[in-house]
C-alpha atoms as a PDB file:
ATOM      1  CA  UNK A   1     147.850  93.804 171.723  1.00  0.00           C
ATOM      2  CA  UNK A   2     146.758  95.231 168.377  1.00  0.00           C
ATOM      3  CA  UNK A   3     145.473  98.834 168.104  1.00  0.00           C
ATOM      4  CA  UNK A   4     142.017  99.003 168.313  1.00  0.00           C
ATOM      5  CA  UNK A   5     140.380 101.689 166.015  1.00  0.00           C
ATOM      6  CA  UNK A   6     138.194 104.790 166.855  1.00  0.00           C
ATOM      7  CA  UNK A   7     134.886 103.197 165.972  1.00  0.00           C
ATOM      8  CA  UNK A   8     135.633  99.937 167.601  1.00  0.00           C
ATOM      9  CA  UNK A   9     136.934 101.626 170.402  1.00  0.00           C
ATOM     10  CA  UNK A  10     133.960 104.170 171.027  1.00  0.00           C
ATOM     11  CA  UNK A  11     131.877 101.103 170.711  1.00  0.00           C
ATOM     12  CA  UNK A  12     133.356  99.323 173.516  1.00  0.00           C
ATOM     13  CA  UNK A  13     133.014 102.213 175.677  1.00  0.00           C
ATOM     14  CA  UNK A  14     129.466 103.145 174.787  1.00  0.00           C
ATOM     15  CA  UNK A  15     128.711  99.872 176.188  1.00  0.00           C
ATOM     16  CA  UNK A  16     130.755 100.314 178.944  1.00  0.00           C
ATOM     17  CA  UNK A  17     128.802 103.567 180.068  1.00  0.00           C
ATOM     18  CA  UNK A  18     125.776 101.926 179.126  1.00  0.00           C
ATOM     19  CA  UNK A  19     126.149  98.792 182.082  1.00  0.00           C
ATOM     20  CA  UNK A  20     127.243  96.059 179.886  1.00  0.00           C
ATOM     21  CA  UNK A  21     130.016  94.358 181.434  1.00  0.00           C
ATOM     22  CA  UNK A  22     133.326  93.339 180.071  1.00  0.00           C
ATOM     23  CA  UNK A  23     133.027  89.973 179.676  1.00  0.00           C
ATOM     24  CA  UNK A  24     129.730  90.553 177.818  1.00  0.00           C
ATOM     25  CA  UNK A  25     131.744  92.571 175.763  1.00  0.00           C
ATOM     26  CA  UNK A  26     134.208  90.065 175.364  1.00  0.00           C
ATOM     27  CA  UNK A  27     131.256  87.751 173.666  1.00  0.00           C
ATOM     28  CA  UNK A  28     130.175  90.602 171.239  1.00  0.00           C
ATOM     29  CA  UNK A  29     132.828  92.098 169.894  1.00  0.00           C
ATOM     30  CA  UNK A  30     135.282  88.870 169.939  1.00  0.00           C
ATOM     31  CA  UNK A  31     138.067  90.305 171.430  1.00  0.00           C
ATOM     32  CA  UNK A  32     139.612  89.301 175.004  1.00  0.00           C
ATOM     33  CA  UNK A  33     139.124  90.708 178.391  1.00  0.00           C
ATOM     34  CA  UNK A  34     142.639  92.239 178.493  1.00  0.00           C
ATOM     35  CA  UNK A  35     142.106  94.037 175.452  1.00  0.00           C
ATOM     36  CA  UNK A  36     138.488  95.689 176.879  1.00  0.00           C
ATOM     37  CA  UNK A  37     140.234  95.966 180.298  1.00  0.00           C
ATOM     38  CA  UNK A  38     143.490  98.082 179.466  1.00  0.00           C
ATOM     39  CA  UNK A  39     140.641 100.065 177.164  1.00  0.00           C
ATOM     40  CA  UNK A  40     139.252 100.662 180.149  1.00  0.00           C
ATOM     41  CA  UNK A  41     141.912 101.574 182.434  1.00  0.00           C
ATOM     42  CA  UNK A  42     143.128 104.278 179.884  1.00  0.00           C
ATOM     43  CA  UNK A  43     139.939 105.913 179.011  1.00  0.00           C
ATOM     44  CA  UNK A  44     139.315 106.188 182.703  1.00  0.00           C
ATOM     45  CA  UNK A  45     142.580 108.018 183.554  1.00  0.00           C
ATOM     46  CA  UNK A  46     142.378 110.274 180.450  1.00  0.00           C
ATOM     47  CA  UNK A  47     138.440 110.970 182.157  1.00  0.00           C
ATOM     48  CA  UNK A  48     139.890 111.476 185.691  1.00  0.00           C
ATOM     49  CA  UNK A  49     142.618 113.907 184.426  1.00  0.00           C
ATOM     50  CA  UNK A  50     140.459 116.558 181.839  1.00  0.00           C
ATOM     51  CA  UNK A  51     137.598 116.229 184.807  1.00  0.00           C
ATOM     52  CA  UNK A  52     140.215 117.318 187.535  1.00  0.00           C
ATOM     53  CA  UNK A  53     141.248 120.584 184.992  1.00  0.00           C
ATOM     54  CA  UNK A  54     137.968 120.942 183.679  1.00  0.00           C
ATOM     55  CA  UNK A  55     135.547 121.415 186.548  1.00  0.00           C
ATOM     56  CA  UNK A  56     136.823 124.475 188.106  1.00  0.00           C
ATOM     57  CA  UNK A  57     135.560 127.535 189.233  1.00  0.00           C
ATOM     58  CA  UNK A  58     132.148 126.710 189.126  1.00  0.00           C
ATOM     59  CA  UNK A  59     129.588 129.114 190.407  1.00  0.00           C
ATOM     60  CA  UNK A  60     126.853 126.363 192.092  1.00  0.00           C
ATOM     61  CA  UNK A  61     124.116 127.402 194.650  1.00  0.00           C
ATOM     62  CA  UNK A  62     123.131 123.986 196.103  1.00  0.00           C
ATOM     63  CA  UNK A  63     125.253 121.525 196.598  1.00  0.00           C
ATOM     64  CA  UNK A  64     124.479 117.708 197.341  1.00  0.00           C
ATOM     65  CA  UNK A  65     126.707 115.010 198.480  1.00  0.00           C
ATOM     66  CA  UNK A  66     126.199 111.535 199.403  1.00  0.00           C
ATOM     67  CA  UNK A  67     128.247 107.744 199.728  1.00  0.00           C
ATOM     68  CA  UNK A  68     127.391 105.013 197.615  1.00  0.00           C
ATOM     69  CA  UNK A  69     128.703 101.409 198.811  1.00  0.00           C
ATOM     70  CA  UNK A  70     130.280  98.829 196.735  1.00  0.00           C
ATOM     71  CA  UNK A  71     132.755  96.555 197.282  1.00  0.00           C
ATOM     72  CA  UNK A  72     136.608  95.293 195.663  1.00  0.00           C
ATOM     73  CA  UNK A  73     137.726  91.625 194.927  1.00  0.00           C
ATOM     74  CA  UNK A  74     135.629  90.061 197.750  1.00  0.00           C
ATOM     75  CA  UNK A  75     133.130  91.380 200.547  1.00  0.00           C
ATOM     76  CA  UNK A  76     134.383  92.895 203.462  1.00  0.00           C
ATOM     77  CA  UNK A  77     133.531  89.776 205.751  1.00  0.00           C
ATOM     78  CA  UNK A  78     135.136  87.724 203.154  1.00  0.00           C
ATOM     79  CA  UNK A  79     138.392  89.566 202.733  1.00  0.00           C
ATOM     80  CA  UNK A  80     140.180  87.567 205.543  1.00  0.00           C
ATOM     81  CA  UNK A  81     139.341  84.180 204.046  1.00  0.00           C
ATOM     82  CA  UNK A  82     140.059  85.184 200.289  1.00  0.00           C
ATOM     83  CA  UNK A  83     143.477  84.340 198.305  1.00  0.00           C
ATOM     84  CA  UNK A  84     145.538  86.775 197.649  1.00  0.00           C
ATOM     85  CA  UNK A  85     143.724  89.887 198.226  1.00  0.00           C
ATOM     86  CA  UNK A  86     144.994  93.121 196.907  1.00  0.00           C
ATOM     87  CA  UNK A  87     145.144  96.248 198.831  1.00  0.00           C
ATOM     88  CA  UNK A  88     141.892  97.876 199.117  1.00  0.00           C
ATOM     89  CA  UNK A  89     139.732  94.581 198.741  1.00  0.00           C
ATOM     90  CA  UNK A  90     136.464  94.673 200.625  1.00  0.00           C
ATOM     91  CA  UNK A  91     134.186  97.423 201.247  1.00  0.00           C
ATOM     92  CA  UNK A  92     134.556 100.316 198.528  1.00  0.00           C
ATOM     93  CA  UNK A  93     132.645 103.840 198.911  1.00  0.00           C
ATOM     94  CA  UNK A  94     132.718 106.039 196.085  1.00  0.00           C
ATOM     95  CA  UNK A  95     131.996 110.074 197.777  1.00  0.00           C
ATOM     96  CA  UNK A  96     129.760 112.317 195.523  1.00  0.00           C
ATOM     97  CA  UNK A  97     129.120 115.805 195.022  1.00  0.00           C
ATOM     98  CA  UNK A  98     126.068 116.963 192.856  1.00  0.00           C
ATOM     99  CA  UNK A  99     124.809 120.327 191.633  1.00  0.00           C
ATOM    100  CA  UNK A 100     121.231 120.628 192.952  1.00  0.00           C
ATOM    101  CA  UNK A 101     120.563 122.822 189.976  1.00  0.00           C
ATOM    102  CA  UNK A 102     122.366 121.764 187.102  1.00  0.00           C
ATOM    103  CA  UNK A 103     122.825 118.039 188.167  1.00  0.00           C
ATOM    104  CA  UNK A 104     126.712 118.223 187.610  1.00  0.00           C
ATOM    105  CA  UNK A 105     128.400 115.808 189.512  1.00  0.00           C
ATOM    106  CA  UNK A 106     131.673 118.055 190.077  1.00  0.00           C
ATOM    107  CA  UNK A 107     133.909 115.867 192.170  1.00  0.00           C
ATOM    108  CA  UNK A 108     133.854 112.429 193.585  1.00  0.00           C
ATOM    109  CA  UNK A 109     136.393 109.843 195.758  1.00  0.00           C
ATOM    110  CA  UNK A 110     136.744 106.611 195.819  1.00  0.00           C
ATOM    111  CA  UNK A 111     137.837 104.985 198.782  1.00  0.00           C
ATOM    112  CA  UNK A 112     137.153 103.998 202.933  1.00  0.00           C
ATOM    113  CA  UNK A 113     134.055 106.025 204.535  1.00  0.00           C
ATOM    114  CA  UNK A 114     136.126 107.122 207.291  1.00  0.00           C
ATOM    115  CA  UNK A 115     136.995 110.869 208.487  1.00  0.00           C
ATOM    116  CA  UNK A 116     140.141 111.280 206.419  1.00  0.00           C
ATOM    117  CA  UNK A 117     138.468 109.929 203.302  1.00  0.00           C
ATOM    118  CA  UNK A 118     135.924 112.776 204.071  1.00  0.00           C
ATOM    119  CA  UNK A 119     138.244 115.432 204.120  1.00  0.00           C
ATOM    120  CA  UNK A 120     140.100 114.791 201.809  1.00  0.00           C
ATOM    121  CA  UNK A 121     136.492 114.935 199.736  1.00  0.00           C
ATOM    122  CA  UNK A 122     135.166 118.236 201.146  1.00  0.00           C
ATOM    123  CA  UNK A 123     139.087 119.570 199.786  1.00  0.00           C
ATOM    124  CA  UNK A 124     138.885 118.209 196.823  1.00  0.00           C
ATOM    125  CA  UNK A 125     135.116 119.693 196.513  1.00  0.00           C
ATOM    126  CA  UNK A 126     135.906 123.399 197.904  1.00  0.00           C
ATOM    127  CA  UNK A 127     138.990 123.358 195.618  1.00  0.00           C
ATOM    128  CA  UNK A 128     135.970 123.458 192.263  1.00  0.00           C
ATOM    129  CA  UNK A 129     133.785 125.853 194.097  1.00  0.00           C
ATOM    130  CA  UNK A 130     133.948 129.888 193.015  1.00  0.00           C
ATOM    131  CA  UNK A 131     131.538 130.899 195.543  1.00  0.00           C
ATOM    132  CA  UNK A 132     129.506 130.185 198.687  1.00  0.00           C
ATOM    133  CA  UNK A 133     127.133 127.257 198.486  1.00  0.00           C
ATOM    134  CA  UNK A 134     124.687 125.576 200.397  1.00  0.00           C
ATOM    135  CA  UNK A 135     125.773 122.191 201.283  1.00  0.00           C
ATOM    136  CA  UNK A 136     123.445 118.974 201.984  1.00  0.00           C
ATOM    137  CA  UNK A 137     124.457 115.981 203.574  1.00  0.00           C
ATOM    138  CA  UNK A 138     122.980 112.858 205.288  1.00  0.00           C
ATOM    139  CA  UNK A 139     124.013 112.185 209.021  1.00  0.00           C
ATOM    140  CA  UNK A 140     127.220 110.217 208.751  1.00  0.00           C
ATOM    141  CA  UNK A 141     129.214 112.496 211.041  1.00  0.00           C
ATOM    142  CA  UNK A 142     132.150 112.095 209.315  1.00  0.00           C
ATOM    143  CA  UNK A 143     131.511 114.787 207.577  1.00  0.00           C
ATOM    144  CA  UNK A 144     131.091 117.465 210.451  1.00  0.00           C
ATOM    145  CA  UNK A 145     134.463 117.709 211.086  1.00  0.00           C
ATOM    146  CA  UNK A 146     135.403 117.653 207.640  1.00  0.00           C
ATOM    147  CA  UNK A 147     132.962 120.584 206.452  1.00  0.00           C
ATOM    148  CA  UNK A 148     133.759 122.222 209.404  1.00  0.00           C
ATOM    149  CA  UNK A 149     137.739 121.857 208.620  1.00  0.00           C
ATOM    150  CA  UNK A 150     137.825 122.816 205.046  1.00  0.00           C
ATOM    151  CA  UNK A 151     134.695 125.656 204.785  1.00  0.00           C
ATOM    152  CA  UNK A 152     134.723 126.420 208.262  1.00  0.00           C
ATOM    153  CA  UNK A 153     132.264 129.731 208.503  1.00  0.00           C
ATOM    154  CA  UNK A 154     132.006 130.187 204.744  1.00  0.00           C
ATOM    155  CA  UNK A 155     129.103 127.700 203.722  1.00  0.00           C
ATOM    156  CA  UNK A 156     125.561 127.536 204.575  1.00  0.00           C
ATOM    157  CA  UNK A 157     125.293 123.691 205.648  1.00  0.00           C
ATOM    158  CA  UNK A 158     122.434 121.193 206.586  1.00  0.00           C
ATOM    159  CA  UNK A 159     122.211 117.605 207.535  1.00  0.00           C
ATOM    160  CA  UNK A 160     119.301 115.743 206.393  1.00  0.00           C
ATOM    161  CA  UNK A 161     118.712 112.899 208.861  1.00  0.00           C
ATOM    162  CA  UNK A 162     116.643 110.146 208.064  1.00  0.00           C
ATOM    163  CA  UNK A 163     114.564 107.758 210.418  1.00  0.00           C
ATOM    164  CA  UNK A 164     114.149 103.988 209.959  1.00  0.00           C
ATOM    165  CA  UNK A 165     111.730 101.642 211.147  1.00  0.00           C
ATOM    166  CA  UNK A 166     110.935  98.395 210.502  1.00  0.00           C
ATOM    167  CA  UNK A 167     109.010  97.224 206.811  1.00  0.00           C
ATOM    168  CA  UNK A 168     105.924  95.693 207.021  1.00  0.00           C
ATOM    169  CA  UNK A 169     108.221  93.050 203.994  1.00  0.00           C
ATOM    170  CA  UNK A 170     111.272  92.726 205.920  1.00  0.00           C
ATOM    171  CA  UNK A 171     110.122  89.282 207.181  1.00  0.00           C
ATOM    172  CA  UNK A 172     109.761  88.195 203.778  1.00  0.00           C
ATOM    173  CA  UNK A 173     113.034  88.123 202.329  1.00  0.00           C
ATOM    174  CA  UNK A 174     116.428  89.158 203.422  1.00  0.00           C
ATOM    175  CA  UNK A 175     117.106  92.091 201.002  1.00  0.00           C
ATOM    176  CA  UNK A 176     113.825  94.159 201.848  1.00  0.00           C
ATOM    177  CA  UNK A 177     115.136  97.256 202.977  1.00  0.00           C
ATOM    178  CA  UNK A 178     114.213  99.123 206.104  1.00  0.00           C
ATOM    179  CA  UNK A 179     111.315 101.605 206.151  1.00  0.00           C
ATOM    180  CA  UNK A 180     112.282 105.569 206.080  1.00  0.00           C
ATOM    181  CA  UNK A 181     109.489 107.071 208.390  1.00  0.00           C
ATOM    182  CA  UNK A 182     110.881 110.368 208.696  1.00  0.00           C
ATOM    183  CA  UNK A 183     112.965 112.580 208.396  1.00  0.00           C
ATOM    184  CA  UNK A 184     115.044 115.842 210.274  1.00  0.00           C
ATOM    185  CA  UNK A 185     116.438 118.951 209.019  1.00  0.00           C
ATOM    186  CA  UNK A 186     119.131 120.516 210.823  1.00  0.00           C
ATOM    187  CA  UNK A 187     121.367 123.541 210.423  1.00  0.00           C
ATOM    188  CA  UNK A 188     125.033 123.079 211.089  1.00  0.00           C
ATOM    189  CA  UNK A 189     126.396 126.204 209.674  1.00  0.00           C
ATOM    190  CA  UNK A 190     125.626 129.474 208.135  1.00  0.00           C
ATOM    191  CA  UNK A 191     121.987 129.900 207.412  1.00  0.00           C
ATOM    192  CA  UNK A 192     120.805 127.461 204.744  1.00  0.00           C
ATOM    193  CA  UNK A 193     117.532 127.813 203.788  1.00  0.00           C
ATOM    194  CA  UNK A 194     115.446 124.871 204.836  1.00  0.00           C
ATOM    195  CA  UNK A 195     113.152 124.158 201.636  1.00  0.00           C
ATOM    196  CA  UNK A 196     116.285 122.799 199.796  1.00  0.00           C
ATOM    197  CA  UNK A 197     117.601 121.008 202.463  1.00  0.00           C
ATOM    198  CA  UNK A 198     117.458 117.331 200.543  1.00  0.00           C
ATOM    199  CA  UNK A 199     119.956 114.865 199.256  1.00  0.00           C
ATOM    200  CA  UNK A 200     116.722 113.095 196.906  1.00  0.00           C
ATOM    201  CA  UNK A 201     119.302 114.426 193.442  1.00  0.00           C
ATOM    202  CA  UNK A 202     122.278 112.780 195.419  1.00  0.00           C
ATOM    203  CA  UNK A 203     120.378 109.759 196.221  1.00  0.00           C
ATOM    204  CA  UNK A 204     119.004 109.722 192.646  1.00  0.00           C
ATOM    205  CA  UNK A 205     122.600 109.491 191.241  1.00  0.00           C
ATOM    206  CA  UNK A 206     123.383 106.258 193.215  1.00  0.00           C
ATOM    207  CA  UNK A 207     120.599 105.293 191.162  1.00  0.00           C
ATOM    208  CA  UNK A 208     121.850 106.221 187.630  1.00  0.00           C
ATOM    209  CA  UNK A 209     125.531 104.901 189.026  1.00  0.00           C
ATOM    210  CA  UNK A 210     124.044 101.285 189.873  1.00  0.00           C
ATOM    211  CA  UNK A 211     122.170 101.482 186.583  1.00  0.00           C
ATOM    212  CA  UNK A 212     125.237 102.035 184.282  1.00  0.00           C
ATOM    213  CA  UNK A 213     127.818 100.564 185.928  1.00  0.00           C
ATOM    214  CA  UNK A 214     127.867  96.901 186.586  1.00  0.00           C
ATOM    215  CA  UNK A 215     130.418  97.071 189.373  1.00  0.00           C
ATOM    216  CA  UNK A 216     127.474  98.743 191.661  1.00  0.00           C
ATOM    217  CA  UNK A 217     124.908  96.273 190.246  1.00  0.00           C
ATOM    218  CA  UNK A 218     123.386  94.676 193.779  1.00  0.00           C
ATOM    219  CA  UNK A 219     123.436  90.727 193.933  1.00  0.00           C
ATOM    220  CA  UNK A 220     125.265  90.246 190.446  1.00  0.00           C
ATOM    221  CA  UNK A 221     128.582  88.802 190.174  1.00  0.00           C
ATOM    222  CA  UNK A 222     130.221  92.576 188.649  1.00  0.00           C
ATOM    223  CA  UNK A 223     132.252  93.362 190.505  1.00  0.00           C
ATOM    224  CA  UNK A 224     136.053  94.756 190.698  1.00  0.00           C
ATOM    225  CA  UNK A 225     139.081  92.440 191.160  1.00  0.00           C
ATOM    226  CA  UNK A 226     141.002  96.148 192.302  1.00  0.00           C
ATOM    227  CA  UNK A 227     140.078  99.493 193.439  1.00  0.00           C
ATOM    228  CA  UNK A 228     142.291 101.091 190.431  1.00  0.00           C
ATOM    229  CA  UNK A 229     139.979  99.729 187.399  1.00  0.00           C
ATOM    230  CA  UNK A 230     136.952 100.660 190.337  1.00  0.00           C
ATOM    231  CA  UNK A 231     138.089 103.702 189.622  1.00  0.00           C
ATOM    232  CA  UNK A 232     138.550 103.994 186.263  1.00  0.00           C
ATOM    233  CA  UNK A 233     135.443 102.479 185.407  1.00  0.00           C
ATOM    234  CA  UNK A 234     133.786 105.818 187.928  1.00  0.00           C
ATOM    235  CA  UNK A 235     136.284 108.596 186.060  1.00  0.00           C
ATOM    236  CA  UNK A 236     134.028 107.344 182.776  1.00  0.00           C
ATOM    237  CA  UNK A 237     131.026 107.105 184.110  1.00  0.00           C
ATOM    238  CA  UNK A 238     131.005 110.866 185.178  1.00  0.00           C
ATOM    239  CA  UNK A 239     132.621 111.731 181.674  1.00  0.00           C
ATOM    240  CA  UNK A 240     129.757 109.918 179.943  1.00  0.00           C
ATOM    241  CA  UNK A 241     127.218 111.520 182.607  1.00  0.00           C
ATOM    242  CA  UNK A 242     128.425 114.920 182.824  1.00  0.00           C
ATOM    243  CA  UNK A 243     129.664 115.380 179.003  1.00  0.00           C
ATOM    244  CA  UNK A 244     128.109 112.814 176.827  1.00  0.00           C
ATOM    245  CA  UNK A 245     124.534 111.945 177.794  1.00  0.00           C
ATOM    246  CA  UNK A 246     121.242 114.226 177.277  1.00  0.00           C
ATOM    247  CA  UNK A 247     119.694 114.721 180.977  1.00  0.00           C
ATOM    248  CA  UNK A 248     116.221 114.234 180.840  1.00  0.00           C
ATOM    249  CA  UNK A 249     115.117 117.435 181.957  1.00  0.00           C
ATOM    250  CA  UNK A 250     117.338 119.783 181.287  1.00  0.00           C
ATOM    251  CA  UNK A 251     117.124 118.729 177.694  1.00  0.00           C
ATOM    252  CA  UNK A 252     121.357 119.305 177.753  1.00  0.00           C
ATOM    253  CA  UNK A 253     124.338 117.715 179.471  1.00  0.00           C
ATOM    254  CA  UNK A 254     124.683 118.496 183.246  1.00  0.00           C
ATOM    255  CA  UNK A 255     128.807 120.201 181.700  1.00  0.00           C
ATOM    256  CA  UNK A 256     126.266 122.390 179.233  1.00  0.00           C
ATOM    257  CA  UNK A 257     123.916 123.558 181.905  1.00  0.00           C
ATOM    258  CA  UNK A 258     127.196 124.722 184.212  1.00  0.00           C
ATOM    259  CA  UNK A 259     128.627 126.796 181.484  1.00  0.00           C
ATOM    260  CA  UNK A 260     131.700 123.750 181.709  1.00  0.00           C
ATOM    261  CA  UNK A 261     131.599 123.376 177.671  1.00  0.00           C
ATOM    262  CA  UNK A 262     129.397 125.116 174.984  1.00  0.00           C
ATOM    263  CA  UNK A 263     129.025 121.887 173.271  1.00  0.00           C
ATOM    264  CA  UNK A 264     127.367 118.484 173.610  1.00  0.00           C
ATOM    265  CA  UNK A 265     129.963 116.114 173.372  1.00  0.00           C
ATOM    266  CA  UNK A 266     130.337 112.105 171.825  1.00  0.00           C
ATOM    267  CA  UNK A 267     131.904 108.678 172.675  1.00  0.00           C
ATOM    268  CA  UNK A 268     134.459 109.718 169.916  1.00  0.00           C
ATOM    269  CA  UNK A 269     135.779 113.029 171.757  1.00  0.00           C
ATOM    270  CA  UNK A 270     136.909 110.436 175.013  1.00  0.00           C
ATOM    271  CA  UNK A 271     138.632 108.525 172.133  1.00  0.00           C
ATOM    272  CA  UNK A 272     140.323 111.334 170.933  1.00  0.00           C
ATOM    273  CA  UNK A 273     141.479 112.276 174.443  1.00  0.00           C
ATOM    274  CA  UNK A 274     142.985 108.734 174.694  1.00  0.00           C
ATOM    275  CA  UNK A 275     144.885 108.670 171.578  1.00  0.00           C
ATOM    276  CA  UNK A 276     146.297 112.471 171.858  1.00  0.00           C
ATOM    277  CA  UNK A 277     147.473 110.956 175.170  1.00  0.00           C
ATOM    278  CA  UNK A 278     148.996 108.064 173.734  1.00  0.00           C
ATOM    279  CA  UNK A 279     150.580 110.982 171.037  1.00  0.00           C
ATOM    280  CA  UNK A 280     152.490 112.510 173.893  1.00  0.00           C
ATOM    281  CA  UNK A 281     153.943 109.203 175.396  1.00  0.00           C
ATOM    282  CA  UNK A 282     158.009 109.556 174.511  1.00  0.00           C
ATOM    283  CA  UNK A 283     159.080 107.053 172.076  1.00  0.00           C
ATOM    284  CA  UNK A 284     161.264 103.982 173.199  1.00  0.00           C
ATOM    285  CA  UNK A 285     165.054 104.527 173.488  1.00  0.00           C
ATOM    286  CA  UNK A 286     166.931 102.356 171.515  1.00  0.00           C
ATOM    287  CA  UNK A 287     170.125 102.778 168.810  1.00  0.00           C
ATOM    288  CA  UNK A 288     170.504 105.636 166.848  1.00  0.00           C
ATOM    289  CA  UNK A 289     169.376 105.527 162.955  1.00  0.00           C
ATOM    290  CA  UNK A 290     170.540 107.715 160.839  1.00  0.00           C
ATOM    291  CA  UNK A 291     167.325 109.738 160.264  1.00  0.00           C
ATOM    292  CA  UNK A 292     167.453 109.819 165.025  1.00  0.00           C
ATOM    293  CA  UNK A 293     170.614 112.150 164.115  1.00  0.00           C
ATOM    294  CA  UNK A 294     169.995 116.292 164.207  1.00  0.00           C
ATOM    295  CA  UNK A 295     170.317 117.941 161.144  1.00  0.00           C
ATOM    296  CA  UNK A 296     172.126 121.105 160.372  1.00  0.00           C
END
């Protein structure tokens, strides 16, 4: 594969964060799917790894967290019937974790919706943290014992429980979605005040996740052929969310308003992470030339 350059390659990935997918790239720019796909896969690791170093210690108030559904290579009911499957095909949950305040999403997992997937979230998440926080979560009750096991007594903590009834619509198509006619507050732990007990910032971010990635698109044909390049194509979305684009009302990026960098950053600074990573990679082995020999 030839080398792309910087401006080609910032290109490619400002459509990428921007919910164009790759073979819609493929058509525009001219170039194959491999070649937009290994793009891909690299900018997302480089993404994963200066996110994992970069948001640390963060002093947050009030936390939100949430699960967003998606799903890898085939539907979950479909898994068992596809050809050759990879591991992790069917139902793929990507774990979120959003400042309430300065709508940083500070850690995220992608993965099952189980207990040990939880866990290993709420770790992950108290790992970033530099203080006590008030935590929000909807009632899956995974994440009871997972709170419980990681903050213990050190968090204030509320579940926000939703009801559902049925829509008035639902009869009229199969994707109307039930009716929320309620809601309940409860305390789990520590004393969280109740005013900013809500996940709506959370829920909101499923939103701008579905809306720039076409892997979450609903009832589109987007969707990931592996849970690796599911990944990848979340580590950039964050890095484009967090460092790149202007929230709306904080007039900043969410990285700006935490005090993570004191600048507002460009497509072309995620290119330069990927090629000073591809500067470290060791050079082949092969024969000695005479300029491989140590001078004296």
């Amino acid at each position: 594969m030839n080398k792309l350059d910087t401006k080609t390659r910032s290109q490619i990935l400002h459509m990428l964060c921007e919910g164009h997918s790759i073979r819609a790239i493929t058509r525009v720019m001219g170039m194959s799917k491999n070649t937009i796909a290994k793009l891909l896969s690299d900018a997302g690791a480089v993404c994963a790894e200066y996110q994992d170093q970069a948001l640390r210690n963060l002093t947050s108030k009030r936390i939100q967290v949430d699960e967003i559904w998606s799903f890898t290579y085939a539907k979950q009911k479909n898994v068992k019937m596809a050809k050759a499957a990879p591991e992790g095909a069917g139902d793929t949950w990507t774990w979120t974790a959003i400042d309430a305040d300065t709508k940083l999403v500070m850690s995220w997992l992608v993965g099952g919706r189980d207990s040990e997937y939880a866990m290993a979230f709420m770790d992950d998440l108290s790992r970033r943290l530099a203080n006590r926080v008030q935590l929000t979560s909807d009632g899956h009750r995974a994440y009871l014992e997972a709170v419980e096991g990681t903050f213990g007594a050190d968090i204030d903590y509320a579940m926000l429980i939703k009801i559902y009834g049925t829509s008035p619509n639902s009869a009229k198509g199969r994707y109307s979605p039930a009716e929320c006619t309620g809601a309940r507050k409860g305390r789990i732990e520590g004393n969280p005040d109740i005013k900013h007990v809500s996940t709506s910032f959370a829920e909101r971010q499923n939103l701008t996740m579905r809306m720039h990635m076409r892997r979450f698109t609903r009832l589109t044909n987007g969707f990931s052929k592996k849970v690796e390049a599911h990944a990848n194509a979340v580590a950039l979305h964050f890095m484009y969310y967090n460092f790149v684009r202007i929230h709306a009302s904080l007039r900043m990026t969410p990285a700006m308003a935490a005090g993570v960098t004191d600048k507002l950053w460009e497509i072309g600074d995620i290119v330069a992470l990927i090629e000073a990573k591809e500067a470290e990679k060791p050079r082949a082995r092969g024969p000695y030339t005479k300029r491989d020999m140590p001078s004296h």
